[in-house]
Protein backbone atom coordinates (compact mmCIF):
# COMPACT_ATOMS: atom_id res chain seq x y z
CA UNK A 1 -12.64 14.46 -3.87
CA UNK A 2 -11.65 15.85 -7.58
CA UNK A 3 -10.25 14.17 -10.19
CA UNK A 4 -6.75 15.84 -9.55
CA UNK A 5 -6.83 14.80 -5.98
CA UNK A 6 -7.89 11.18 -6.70
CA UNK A 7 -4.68 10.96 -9.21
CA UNK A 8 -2.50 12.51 -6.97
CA UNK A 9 -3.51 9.80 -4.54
CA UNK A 10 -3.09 7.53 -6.87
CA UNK A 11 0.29 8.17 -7.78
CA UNK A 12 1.13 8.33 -4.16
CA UNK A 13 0.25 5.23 -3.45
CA UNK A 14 1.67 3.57 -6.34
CA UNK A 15 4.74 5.10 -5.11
CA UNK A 16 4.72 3.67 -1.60
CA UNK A 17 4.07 0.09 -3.33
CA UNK A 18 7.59 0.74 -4.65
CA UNK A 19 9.18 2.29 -1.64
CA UNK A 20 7.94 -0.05 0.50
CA UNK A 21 9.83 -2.96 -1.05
CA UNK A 22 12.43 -1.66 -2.09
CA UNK A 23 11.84 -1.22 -5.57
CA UNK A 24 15.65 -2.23 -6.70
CA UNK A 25 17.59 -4.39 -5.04
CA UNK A 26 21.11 -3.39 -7.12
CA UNK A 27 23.00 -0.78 -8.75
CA UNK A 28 21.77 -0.01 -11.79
CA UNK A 29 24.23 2.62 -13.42
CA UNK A 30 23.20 1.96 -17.22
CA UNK A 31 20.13 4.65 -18.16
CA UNK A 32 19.03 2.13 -20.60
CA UNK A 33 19.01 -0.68 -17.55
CA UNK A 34 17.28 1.80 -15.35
CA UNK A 35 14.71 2.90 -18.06
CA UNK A 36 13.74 -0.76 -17.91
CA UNK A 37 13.31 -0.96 -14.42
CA UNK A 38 11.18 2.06 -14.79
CA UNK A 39 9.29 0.48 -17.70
CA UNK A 40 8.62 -2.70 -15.94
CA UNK A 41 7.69 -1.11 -12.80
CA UNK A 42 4.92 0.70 -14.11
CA UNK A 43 3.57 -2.36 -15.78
CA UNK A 44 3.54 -4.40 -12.17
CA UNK A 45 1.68 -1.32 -10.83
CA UNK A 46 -0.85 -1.34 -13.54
CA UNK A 47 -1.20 -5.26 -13.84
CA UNK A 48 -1.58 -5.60 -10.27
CA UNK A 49 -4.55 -2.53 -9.80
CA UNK A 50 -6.46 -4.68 -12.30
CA UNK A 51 -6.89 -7.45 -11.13
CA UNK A 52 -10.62 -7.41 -10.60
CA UNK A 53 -10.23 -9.26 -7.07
CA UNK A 54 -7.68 -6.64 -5.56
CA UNK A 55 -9.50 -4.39 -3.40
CA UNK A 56 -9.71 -2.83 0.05
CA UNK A 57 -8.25 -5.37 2.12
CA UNK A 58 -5.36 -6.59 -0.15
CA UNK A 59 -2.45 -4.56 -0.21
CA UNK A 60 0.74 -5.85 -2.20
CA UNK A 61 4.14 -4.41 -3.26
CA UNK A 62 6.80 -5.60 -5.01
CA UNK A 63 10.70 -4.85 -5.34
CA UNK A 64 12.74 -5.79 -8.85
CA UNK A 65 15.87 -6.48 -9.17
CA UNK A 66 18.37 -8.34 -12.32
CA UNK A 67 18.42 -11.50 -13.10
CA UNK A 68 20.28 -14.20 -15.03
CA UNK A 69 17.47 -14.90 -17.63
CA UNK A 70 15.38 -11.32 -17.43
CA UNK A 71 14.31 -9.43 -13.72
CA UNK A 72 13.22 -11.12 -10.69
CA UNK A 73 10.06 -9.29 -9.28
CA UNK A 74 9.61 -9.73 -5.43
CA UNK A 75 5.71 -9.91 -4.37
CA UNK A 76 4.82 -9.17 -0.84
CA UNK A 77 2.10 -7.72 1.20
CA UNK A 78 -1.30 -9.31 1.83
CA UNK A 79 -4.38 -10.60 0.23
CA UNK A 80 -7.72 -11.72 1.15
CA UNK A 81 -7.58 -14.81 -0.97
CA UNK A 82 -5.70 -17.35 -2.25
CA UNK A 83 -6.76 -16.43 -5.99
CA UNK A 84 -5.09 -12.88 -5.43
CA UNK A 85 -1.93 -13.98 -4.96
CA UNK A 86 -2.02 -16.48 -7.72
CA UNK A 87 -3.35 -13.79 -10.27
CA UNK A 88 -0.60 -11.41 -9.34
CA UNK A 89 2.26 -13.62 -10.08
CA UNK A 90 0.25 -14.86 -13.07
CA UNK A 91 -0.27 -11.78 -14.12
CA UNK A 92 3.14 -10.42 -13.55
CA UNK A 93 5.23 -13.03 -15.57
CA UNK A 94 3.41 -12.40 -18.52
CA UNK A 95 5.37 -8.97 -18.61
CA UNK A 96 8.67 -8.43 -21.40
CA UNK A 97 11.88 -8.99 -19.42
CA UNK A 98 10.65 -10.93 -15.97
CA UNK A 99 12.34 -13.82 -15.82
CA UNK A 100 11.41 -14.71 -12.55
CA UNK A 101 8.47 -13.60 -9.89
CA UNK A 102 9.40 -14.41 -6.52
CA UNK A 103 5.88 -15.12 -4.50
CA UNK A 104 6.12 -13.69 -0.84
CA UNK A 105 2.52 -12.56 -0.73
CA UNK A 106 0.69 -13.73 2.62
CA UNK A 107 -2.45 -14.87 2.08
CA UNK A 108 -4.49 -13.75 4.95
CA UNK A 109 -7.01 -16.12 7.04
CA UNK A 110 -10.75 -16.77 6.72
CA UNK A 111 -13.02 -16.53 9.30
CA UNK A 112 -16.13 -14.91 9.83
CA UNK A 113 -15.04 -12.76 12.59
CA UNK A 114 -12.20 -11.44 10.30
CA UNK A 115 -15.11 -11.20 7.49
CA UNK A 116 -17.12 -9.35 10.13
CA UNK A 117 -14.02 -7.02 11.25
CA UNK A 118 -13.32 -6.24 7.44
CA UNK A 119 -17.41 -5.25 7.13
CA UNK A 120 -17.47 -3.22 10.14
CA UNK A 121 -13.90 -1.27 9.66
CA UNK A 122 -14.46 -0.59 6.24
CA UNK A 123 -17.90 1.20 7.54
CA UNK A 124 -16.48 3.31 10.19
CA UNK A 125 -13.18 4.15 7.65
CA UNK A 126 -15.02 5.16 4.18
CA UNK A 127 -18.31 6.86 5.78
CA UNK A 128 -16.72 8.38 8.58
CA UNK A 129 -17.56 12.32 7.31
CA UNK A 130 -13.41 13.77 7.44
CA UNK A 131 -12.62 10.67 5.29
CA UNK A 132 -15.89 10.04 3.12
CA UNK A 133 -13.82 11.85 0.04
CA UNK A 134 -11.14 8.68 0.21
CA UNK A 135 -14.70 6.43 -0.78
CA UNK A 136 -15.16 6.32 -4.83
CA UNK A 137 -19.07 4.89 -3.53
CA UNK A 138 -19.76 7.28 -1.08
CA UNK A 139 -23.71 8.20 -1.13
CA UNK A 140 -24.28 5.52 -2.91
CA UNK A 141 -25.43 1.59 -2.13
CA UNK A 142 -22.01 -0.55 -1.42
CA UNK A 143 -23.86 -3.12 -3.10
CA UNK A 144 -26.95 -3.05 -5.92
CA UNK A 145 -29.53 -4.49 -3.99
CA UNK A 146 -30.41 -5.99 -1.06
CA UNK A 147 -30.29 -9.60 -2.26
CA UNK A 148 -26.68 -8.82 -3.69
CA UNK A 149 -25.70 -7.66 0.16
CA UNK A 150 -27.00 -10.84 1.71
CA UNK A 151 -25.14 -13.06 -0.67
CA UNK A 152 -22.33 -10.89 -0.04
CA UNK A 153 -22.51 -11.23 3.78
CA UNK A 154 -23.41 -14.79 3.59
CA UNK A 155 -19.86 -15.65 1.45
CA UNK A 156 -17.99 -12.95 3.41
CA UNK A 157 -17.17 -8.89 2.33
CA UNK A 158 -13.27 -10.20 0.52
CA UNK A 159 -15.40 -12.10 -2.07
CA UNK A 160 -17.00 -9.41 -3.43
CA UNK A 161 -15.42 -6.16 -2.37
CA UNK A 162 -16.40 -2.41 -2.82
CA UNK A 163 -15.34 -1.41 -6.28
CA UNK A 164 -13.26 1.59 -7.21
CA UNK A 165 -9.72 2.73 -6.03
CA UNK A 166 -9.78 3.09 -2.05
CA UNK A 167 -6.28 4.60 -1.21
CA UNK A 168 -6.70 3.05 2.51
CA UNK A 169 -6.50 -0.57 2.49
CA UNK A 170 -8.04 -2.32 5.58
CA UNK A 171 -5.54 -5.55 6.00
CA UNK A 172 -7.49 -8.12 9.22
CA UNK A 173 -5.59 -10.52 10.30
CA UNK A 174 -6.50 -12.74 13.13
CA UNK A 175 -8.46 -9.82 14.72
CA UNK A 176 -5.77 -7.42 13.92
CA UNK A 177 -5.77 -5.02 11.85
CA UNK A 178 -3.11 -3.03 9.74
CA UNK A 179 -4.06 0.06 8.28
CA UNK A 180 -1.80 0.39 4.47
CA UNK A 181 -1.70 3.14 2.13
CA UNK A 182 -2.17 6.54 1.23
CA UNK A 183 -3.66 10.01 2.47
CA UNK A 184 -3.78 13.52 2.33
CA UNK A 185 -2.31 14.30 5.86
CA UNK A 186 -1.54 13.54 9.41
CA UNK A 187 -5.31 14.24 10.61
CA UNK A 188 -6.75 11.71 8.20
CA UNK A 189 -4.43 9.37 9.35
CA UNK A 190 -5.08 9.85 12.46
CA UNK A 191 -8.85 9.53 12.17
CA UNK A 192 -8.68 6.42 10.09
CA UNK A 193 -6.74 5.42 13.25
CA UNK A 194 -9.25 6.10 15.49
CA UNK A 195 -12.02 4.46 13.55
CA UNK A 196 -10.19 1.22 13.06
CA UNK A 197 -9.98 1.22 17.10
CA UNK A 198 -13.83 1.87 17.35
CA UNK A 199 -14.51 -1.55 15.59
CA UNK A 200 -15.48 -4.27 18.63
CA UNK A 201 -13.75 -7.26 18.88
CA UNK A 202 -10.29 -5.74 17.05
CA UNK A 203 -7.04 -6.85 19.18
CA UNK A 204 -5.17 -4.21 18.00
CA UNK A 205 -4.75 -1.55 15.02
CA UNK A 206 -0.89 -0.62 13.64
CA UNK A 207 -1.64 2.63 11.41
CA UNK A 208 0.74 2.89 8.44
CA UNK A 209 -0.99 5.29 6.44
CA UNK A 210 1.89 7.51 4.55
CA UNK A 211 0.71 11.42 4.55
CA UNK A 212 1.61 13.05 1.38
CA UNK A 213 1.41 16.53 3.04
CA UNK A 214 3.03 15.94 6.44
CA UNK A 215 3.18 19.12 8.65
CA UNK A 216 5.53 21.37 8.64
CA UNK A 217 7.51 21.90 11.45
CA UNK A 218 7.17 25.30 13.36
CA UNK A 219 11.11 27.13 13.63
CA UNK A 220 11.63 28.05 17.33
């Protein structure tokens, strides 16, 4: 994948972080109030994406809306740990104007067959060939050596993730798994489907993927 394509990604799933909550929760009919909004939007986005523990299998948006004493940004989606969550809100009340940060994210459980699922899933996904240009490590070793992978392993894949921006974000949950995020179109979507299913021992997959370039419908 090019640059252009991996920031047009980007953006798109940025974008369905805000749609997905809601991204204001009242009528904002000052431009001044609404630049604001704006302002502070784009500084959840980019406080959240660096967090150096948000990866793969955390997925988290966030609504704002006024306040008495500054905004109130809403949290929600899901993280592999408990130290996600915290460094989100942490990280999000240190911006100009939020008053308040409303904590909804659902920390998911640990287990080693969730570990496992996460592993395996994010195998078939990112080195599947139609959607190897989603993987920023593709060709290369997920992990340095193979000391660092056995660690890794050992502890579990959500304490050390892949690095990089992955615009499909593999969310296990009890055996489940949710498929969040963004790509190009309705094939990709539909493959990323089909791998997640592929992974033994899943209950179930629910494939939320948002296309950027849906098809166009044929005029009978």
């Amino acid at each position: 994948m090019n640059m252009s394509s991996t920031q047009k990604l980007l953006c798109a799933s940025l974008g369905v972080m805000l749609a997905a909550a809601g991204m204001v929760f009242a009528q904002e009919t000052d431009k001044q109030k609404q630049d604001e909004v704006i302002r502070i939007a784009n500084q959840v986005r980019k406080k959240i994406l660096m967090i150096s523990t948000y990866g793969p299998f955390d997925y988290i948006t966030f609504g704002i809306a006024p306040g008495a004493q500054g905004y109130t940004v809403l949290l929600k989606g899901y993280a592999s740990r408990p130290t996600l969550k915290d460094s989100a809100e942490r990280e999000v009340k240190r911006i100009e104007n939020v008053g308040t940060v409303e904590n909804q994210i659902e920390v998911l459980p640990t287990s080693n067959m969730d570990e496992d699922i996460r592993l395996r899933a994010y195998t078939k996904i990112y080195n599947y060939p139609t959607l190897a240009r989603y993987n920023p490590n593709y060709g290369t070793p997920i992990y340095g050596s193979a000391r660092s992978f056995a660690n890794t392993m050992q502890m579990g894949i959500s304490t050390n993730p892949p690095m990089g921006f992955h615009p499909i974000s593999i969310i296990v949950k009890g055996g489940h798994i949710i498929l969040e995020g963004v790509v190009d179109n309705e094939s990709d979507k539909t493959a990323a489907g089909m791998q997640a299913n592929q992974v033994s021992g899943v209950f179930s997959v629910t494939n939320n993927l948002y296309v950027t370039q849906p098809a166009k419908k044929q005029e009978k």
